[in-house]
Protein backbone atom coordinates (compact mmCIF):
# COMPACT_ATOMS: atom_id res chain seq x y z
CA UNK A 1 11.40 8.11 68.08
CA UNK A 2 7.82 9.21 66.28
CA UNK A 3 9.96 8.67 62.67
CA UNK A 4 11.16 5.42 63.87
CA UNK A 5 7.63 4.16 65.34
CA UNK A 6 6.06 5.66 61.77
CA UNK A 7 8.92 3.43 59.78
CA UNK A 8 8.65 0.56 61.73
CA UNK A 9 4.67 0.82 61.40
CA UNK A 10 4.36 0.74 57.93
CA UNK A 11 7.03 -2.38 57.51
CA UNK A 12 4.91 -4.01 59.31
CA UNK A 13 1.37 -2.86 57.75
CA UNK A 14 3.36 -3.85 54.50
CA UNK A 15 4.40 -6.99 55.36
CA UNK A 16 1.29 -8.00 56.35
CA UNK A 17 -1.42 -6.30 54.16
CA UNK A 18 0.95 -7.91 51.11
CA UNK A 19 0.77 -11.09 52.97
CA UNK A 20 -2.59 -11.43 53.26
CA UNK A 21 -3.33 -10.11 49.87
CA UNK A 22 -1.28 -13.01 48.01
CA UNK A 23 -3.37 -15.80 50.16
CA UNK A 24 -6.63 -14.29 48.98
CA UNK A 25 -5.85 -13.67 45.84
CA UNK A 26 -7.19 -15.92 42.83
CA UNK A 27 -4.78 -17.06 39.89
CA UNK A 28 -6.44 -17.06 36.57
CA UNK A 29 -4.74 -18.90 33.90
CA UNK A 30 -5.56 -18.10 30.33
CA UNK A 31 -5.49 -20.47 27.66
CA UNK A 32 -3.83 -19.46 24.10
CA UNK A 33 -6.10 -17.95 21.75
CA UNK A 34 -6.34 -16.47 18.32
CA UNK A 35 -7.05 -12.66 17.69
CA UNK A 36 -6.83 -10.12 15.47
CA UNK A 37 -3.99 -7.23 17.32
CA UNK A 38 -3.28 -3.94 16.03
CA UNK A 39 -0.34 -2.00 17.24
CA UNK A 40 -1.15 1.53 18.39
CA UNK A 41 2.05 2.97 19.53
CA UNK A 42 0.84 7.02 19.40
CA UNK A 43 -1.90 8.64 21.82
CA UNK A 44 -3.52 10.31 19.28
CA UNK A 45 -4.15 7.75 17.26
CA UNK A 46 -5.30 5.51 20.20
CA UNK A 47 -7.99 7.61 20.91
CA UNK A 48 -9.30 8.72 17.65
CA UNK A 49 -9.55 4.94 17.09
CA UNK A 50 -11.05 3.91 20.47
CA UNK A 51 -13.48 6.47 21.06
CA UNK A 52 -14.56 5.93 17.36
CA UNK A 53 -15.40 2.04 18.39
CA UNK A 54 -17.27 3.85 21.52
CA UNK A 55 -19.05 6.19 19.52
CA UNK A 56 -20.29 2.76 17.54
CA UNK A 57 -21.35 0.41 20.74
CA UNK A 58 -24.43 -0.90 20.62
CA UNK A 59 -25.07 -3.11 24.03
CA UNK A 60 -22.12 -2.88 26.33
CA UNK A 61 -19.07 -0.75 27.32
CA UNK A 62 -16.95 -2.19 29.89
CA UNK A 63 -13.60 0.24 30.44
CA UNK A 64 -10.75 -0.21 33.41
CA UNK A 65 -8.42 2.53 33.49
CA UNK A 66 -5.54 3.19 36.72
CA UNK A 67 -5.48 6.98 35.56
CA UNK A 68 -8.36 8.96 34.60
CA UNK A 69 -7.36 12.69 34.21
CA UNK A 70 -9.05 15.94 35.62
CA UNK A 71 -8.40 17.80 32.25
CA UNK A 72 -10.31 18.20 28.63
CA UNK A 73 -9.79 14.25 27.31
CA UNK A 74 -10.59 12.84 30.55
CA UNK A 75 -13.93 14.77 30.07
CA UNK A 76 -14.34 14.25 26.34
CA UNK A 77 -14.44 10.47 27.49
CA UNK A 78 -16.78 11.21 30.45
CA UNK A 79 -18.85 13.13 28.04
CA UNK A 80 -18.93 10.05 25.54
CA UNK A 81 -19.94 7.05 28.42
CA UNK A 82 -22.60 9.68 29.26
CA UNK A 83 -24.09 10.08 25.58
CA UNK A 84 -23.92 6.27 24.88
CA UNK A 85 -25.62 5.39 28.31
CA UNK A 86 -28.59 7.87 27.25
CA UNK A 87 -28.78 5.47 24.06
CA UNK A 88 -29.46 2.80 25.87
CA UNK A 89 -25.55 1.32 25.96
CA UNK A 90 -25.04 -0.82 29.35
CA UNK A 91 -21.88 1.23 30.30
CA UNK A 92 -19.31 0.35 33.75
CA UNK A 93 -16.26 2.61 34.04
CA UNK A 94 -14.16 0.75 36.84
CA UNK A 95 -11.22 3.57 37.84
CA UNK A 96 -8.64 3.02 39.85
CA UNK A 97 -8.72 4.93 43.51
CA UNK A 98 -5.87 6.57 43.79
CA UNK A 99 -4.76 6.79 40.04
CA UNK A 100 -8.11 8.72 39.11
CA UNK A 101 -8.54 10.68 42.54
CA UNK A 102 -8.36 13.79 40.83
CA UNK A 103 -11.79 13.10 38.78
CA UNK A 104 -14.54 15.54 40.45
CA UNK A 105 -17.35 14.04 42.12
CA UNK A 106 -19.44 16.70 39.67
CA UNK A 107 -18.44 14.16 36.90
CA UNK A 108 -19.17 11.20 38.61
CA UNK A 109 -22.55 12.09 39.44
CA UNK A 110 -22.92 13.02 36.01
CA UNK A 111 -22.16 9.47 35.10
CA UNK A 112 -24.54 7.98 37.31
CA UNK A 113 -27.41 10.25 36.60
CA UNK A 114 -27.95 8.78 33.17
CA UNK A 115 -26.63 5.42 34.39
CA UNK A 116 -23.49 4.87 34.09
CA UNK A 117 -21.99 2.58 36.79
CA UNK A 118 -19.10 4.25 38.39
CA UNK A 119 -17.00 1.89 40.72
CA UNK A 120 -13.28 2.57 42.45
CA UNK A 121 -10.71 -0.20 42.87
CA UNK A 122 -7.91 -0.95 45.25
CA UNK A 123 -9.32 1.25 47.72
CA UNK A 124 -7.37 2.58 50.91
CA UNK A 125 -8.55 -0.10 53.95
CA UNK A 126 -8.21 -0.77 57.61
CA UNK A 127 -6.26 -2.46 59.05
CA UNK A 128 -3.37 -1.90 56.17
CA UNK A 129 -3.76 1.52 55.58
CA UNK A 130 -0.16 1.75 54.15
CA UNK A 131 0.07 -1.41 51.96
CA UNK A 132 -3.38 -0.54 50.31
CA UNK A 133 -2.43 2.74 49.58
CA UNK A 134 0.18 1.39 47.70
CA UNK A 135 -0.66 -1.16 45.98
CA UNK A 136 -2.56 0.01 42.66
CA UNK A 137 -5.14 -1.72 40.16
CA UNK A 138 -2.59 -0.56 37.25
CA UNK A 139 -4.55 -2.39 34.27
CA UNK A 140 -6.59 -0.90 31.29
CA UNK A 141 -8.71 -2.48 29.64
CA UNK A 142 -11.76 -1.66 27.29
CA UNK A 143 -14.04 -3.74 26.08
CA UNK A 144 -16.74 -2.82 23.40
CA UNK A 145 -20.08 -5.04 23.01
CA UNK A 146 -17.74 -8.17 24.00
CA UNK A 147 -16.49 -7.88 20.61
CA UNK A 148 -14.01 -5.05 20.46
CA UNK A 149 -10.81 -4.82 23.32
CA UNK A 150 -8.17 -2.80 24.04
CA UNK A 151 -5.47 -3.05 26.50
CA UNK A 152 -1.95 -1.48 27.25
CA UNK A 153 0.21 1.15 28.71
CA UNK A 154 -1.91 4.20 27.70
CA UNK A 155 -4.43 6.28 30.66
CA UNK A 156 -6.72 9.13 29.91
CA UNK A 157 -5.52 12.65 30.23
CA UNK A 158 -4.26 15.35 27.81
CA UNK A 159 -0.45 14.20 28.50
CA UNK A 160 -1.12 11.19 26.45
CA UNK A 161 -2.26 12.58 23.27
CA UNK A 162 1.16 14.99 23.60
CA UNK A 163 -0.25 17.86 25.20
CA UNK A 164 1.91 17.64 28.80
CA UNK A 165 2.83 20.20 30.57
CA UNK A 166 5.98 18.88 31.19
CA UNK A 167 7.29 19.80 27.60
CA UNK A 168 9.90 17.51 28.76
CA UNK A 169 7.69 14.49 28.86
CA UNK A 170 5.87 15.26 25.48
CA UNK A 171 5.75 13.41 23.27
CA UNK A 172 5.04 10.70 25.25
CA UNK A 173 5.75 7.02 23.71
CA UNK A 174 3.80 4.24 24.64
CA UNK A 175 2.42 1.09 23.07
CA UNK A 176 -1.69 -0.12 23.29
CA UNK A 177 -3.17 -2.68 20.91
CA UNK A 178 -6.71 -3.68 19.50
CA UNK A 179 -8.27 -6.27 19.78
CA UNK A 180 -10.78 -8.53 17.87
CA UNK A 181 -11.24 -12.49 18.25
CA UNK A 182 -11.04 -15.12 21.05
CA UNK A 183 -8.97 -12.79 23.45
CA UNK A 184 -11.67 -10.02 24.09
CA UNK A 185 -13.55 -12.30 26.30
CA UNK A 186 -10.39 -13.11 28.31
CA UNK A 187 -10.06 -8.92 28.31
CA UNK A 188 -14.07 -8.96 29.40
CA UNK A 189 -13.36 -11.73 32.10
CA UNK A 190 -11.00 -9.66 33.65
CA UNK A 191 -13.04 -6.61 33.88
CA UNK A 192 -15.36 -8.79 35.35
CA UNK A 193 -12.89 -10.30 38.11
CA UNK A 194 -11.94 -6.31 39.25
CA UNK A 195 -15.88 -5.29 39.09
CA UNK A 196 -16.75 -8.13 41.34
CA UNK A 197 -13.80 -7.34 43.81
CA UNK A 198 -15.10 -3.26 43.91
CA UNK A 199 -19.12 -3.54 44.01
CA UNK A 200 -19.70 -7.19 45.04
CA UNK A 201 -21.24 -7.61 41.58
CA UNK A 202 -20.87 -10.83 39.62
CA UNK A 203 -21.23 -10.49 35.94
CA UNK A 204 -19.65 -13.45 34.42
CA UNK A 205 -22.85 -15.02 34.06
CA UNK A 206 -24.36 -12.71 31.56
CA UNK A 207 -24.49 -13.83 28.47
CA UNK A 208 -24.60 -10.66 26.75
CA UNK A 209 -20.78 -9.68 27.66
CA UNK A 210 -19.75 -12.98 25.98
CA UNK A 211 -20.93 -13.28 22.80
CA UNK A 212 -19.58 -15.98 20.13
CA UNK A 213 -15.76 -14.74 18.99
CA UNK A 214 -14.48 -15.40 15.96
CA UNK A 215 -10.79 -16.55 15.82
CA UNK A 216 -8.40 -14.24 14.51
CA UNK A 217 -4.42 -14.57 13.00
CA UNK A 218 -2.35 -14.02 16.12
CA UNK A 219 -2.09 -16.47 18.61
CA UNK A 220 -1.62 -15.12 21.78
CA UNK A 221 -2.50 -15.51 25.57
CA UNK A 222 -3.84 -12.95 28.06
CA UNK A 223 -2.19 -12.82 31.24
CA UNK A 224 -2.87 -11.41 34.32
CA UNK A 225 -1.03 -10.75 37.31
CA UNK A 226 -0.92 -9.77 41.06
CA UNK A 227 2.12 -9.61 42.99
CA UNK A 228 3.23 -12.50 42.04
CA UNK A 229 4.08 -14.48 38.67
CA UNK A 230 5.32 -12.39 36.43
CA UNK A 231 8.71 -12.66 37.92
CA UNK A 232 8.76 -16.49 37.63
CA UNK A 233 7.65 -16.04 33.73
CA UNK A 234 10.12 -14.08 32.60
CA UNK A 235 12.85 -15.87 34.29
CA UNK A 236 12.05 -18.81 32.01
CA UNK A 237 11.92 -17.05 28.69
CA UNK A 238 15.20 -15.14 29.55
CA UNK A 239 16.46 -18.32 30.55
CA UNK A 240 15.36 -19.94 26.89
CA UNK A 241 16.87 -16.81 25.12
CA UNK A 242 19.36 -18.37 22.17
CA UNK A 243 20.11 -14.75 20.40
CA UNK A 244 18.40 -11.27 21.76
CA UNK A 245 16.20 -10.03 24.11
CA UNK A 246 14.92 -6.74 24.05
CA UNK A 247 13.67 -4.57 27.14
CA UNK A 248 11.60 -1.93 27.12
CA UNK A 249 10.00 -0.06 30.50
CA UNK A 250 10.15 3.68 31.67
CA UNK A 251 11.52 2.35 34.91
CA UNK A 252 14.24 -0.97 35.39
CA UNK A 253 14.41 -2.02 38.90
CA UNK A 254 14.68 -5.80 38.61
CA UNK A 255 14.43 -8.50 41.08
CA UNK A 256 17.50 -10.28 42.17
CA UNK A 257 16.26 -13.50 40.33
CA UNK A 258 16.03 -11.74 36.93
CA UNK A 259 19.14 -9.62 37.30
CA UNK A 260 20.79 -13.03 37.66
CA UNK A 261 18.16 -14.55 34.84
CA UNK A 262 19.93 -11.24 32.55
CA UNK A 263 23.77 -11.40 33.16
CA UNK A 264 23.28 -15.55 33.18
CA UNK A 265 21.81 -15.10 29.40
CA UNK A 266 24.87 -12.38 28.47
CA UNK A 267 27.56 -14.89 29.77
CA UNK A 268 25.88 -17.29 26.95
CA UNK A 269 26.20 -14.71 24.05
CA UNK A 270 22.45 -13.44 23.95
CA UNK A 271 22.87 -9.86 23.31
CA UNK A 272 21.05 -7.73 25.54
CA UNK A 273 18.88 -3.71 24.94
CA UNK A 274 17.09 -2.39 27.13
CA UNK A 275 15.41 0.97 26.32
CA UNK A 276 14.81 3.19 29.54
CA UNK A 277 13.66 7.64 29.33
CA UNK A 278 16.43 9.87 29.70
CA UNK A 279 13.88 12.24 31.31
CA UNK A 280 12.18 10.52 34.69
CA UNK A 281 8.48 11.30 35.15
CA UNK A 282 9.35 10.76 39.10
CA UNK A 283 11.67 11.14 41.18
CA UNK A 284 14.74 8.48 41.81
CA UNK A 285 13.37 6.31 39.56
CA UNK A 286 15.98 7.11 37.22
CA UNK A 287 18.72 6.22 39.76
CA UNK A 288 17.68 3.06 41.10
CA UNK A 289 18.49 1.83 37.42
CA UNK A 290 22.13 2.87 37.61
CA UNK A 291 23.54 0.13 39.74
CA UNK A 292 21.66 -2.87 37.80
CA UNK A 293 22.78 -1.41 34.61
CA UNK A 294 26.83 -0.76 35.45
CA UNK A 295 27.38 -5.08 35.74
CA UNK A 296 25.08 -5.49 32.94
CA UNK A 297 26.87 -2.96 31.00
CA UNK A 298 30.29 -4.81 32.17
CA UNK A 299 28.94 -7.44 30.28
CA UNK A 300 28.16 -6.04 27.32
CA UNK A 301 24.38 -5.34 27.62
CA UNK A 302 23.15 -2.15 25.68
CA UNK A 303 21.15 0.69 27.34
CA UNK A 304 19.42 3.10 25.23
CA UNK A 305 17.97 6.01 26.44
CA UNK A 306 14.96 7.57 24.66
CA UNK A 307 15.71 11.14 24.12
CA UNK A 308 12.35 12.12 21.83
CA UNK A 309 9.80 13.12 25.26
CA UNK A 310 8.94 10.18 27.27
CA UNK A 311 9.00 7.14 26.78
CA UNK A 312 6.85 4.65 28.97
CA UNK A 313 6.92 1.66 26.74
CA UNK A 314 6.28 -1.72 28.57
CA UNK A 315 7.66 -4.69 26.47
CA UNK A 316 9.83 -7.61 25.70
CA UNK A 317 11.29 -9.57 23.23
CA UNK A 318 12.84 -12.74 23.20
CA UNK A 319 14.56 -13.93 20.02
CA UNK A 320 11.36 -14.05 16.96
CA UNK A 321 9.05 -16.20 18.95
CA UNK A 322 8.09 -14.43 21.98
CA UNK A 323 6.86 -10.73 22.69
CA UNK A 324 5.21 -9.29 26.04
CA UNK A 325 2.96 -6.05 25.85
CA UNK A 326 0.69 -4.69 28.71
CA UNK A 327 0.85 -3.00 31.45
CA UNK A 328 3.47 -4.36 33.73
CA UNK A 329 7.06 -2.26 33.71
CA UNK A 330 10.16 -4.15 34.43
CA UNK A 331 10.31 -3.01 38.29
CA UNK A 332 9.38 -4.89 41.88
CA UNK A 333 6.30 -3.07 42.13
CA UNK A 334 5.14 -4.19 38.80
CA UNK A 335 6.36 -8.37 39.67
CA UNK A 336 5.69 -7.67 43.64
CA UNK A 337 2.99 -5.05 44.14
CA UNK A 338 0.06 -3.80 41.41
CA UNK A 339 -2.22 -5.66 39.60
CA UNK A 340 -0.84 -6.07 35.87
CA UNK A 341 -2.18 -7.05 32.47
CA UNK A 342 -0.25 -8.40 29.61
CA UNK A 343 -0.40 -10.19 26.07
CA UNK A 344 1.92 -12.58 25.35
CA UNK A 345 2.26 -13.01 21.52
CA UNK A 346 3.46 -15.94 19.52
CA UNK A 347 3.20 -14.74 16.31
CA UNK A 348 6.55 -13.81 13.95
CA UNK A 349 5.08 -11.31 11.87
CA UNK A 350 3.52 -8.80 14.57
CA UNK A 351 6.82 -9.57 16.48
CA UNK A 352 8.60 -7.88 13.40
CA UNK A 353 5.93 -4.95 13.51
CA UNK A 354 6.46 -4.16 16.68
CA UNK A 355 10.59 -4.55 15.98
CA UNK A 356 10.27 -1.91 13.69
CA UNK A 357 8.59 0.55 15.85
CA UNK A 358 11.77 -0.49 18.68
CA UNK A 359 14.20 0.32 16.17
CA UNK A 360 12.63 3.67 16.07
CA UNK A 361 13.03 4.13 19.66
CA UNK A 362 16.49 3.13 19.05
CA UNK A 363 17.39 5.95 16.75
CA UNK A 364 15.73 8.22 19.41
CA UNK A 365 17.95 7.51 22.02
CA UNK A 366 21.37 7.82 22.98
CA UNK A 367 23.47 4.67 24.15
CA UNK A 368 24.71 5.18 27.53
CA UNK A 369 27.97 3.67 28.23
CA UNK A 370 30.05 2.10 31.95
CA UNK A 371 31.96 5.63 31.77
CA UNK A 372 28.37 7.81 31.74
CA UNK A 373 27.40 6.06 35.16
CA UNK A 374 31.18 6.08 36.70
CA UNK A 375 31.18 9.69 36.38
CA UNK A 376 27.88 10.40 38.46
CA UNK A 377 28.31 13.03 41.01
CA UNK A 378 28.10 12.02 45.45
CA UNK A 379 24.81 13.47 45.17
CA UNK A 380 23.54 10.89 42.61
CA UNK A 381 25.19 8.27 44.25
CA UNK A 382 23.17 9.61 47.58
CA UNK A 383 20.04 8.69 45.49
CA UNK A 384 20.79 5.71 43.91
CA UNK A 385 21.04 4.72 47.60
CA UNK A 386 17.80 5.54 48.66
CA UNK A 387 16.45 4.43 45.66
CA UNK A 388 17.81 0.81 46.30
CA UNK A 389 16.24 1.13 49.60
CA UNK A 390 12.58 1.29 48.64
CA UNK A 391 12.50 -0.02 45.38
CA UNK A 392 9.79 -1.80 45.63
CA UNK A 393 7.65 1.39 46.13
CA UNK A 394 9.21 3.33 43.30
């Protein structure tokens, strides 16, 4: 009876807190812009590069991140806000509550003694205890002087830069870019919308985090999401798919509407890969792909499965013309759940850049085929079950 009253309890706090959240939410619509966007698709080289543009700041450094780590790069970056806020540097680091629980208070104090301003998002609160502990700020963003932005799938911590201790997850693959041009103040707007929401705070008013942008080569639009959306938007460019759309996300659970959105565009000859980890970071998450992939494999859809460490890509391609990067995977609690961030880029010749660094991923992984998943044991089948079942919190 206690299991049933604790089940039926957070349903309800779920329902509701999710509820409530989607009629107080604001919807921020970005117009197209022009920038300059790298493609950083290795840890290592992500870093070196960012803190590097940190190192040079000269007013402001604005930086989101859902995971800050409790380990020797998470405090190499502490140690760098610190030194540029003794310069003089107006420096926020915006974390997000449960993502970066495991940073001491030591180091926060740290921060705040020289005068950094420390804030915590998407904190646990009464009365939905459950839904707000589940629902996660899952951006990162980093913006330098309003000039300089970065934003993408990569967090802070030694696992990043390929030093896991999970030797299975390491090397892990992800994909961030650079930014410089038009789109860093849509980055700096954002930061702006989350610091408001943690410390009450309104920045969007000072002039010195929006300083004149030049525009760059890519056109491109920033776009932001939270809980809802993002489902919607991909339906329509699957929908407007004439020859191949590409997939790539650590974990596929989709919705109903863009399972049907997928095996619709296969019926009309648009090849289909999706590129998935053979090795899961967490559990089930691995198994609640199975039963979208066996019908989509029916129908001739290919599934890769990235053999080289970890992969925890978050993109797609649609045709030349189209290509999503950010922060949102291709699961419900990306479209139904956490707060998102993603480019969407219109421009053919980064497309091909980052279709290079896919077909890499490609030639890392091994094609799974119908027979792999018709041969799974009663035990995975168990899973895939209770997988299915709470999908939306994987």
């Amino acid at each position: 009876m206690i299991i049933g009253l604790l089940i039926a309890w957070m349903v309800i706090d779920f329902k509701l807190g999710r509820n409530k959240f989607i009629r107080t939410r604001t919807r921020r619509n970005y117009e197209d812009r022009y920038s300059d966007i790298s493609l950083i698709s290795r840890g290592p080289e992500l870093f070196d590069q960012m803190f590097m543009d940190i190192k040079n700041a000269e007013s402001s450094i604005h930086v989101l991140f859902y995971i800050v780590q409790n380990d020797h790069l998470g405090y190499r970056f502490m140690d760098l806000l610190k030194e540029k806020a003794k310069q003089g540097v107006k420096v926020r680091l915006l974390m997000d509550q449960m993502g970066s629980l495991q940073v001491p208070r030591s180091k926060v104090h740290m921060l705040k003694s020289v005068g950094v301003e420390v804030a915590y998002c998407q904190k646990v609160k009464f009365p939905y205890l459950f839904f707000t502990s589940q629902q996660r700020n899952h951006r990162k963003i980093t913006v330098i002087d309003g000039k300089i932005g970065y934003l993408g799938g990569y967090n802070v911590g030694k696992e990043y830069i390929d030093e896991n201790d999970k030797p299975e997850l390491s090397p892990w693959r992800d994909y961030h870019m650079r930014l410089v041009g038009e789109g860093v103040l849509d980055l700096q707007s954002e930061f702006c919308v989350d610091w408001h929401r943690s410390t009450q705070k309104d920045l969007t008013n000072e002039a010195l985090y929006f300083p004149p942008s030049a525009k760059g080569s890519i056109k491109h639009r920033i776009f932001p999401t939270e809980g809802v959306n993002i489902e919607q938007f991909f339906g329509e460019f699957i929908e407007e798919a004439e020859e191949c759309i590409i997939i790539g996300t650590p974990y596929f659970i989709p919705t109903r509407h863009l399972m049907d959105k997928l095996m619709n565009a296969l019926d009309r000859g648009v090849k289909l890969k999706i590129i998935v980890p053979d090795q899961a970071d967490h559990s089930l998450v691995k198994e609640a792909a199975f039963p979208y992939f066996r019908p989509l494999l029916a129908k001739g859809a290919e599934v890769y499965q990235y053999m080289n460490g970890f992969y925890h890509g978050k993109i797609m391609i649609v045709d030349d013309h189209f290509c999503d990067l950010g922060t949102a995977n291709f699961d419900q609690r990306s479209f139904y759940l956490n707060l998102e961030l993603n480019n969407l880029i219109y421009d053919k010749h980064f497309i091909e850049i980052v279709k290079k660094e896919i077909d890499k991923d490609i030639k890392a992984s091994d094609r799974l085929s119908a027979s792999d998943l018709e041969s799974v044991s009663l035990f995975t089948r168990f899973k895939e079950k209770v997988a299915s079942a709470i999908s939306i919190l994987l």
